[in-house]
Protein backbone atom coordinates (compact mmCIF):
# COMPACT_ATOMS: atom_id res chain seq x y z
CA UNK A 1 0.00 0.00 0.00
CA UNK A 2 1.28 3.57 -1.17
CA UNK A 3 0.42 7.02 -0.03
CA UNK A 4 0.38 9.51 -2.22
CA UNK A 5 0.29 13.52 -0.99
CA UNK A 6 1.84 15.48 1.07
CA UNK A 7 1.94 15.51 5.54
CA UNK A 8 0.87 19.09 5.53
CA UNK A 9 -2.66 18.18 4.80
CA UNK A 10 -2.08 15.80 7.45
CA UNK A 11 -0.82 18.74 10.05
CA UNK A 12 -3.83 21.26 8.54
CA UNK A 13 -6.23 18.95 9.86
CA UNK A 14 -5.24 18.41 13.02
CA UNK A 15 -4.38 22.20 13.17
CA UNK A 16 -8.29 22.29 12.32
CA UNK A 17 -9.63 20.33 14.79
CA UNK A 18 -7.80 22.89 17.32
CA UNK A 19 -9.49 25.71 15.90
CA UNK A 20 -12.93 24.02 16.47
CA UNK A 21 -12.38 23.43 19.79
CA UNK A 22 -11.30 27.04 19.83
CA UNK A 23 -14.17 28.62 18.45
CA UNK A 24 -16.68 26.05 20.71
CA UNK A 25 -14.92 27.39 23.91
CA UNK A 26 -15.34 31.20 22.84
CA UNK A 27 -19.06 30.68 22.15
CA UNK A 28 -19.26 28.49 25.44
CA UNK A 29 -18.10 31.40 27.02
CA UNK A 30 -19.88 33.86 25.64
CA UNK A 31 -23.03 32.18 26.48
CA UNK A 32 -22.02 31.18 29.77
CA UNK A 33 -21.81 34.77 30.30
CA UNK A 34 -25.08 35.77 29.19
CA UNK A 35 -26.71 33.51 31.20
CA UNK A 36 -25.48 34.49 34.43
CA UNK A 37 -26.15 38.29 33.28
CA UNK A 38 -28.17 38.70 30.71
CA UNK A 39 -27.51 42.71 30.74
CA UNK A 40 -23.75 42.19 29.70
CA UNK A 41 -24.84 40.36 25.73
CA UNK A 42 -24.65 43.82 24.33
CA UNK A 43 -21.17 44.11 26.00
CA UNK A 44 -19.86 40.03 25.84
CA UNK A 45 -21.17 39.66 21.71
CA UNK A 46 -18.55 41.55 19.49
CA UNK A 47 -15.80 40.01 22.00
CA UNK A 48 -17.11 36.97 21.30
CA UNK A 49 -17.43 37.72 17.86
CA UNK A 50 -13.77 38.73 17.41
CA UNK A 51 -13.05 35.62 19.23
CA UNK A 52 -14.67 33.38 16.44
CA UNK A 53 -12.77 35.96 13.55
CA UNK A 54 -9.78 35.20 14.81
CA UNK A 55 -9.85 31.58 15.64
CA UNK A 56 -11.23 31.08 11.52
CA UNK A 57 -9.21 33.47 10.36
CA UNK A 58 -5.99 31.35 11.96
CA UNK A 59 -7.39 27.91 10.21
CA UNK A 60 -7.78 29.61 6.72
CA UNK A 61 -4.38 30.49 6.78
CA UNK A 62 -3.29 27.24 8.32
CA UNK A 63 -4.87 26.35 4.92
CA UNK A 64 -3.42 28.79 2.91
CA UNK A 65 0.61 27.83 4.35
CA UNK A 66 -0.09 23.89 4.00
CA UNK A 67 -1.07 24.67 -0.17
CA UNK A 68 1.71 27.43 -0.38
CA UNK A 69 4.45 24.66 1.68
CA UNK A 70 2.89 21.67 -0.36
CA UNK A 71 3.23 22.69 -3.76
């Protein structure tokens, strides 16, 4: 049995499966936090938001490095 590709694809999907867990603790947080005050979601939602952006925007270039690397 041969493999064929390249172990960057390999590493980007692990590296994926961090930034998933990432994101899922932000938004835990966030409504963790709005459940025990409900007054702060106008204050807790663009952190939270930023949070997410910045988790994603680490995968996609995870993504982009592991093409750029690979080829």
């Amino acid at each position: 049995m041969e493999l064929h590709g390249s172990l960057n694809m390999i590493g980007y999907g692990l590296a994926a499966i961090g930034s998933a867990i990432g994101v899922g603790l932000i938004f835990a947080a966030y409504i963790n936090g709005v459940a025990r005050q409900p007054e702060a979601q106008r204050i807790l939602q663009p952190i939270a938001l930023l949070g997410f952006a910045l988790a994603e925007a680490l995968a996609i270039l995870g993504l982009v490095f592991a093409f750029v690397i690979g080829s």
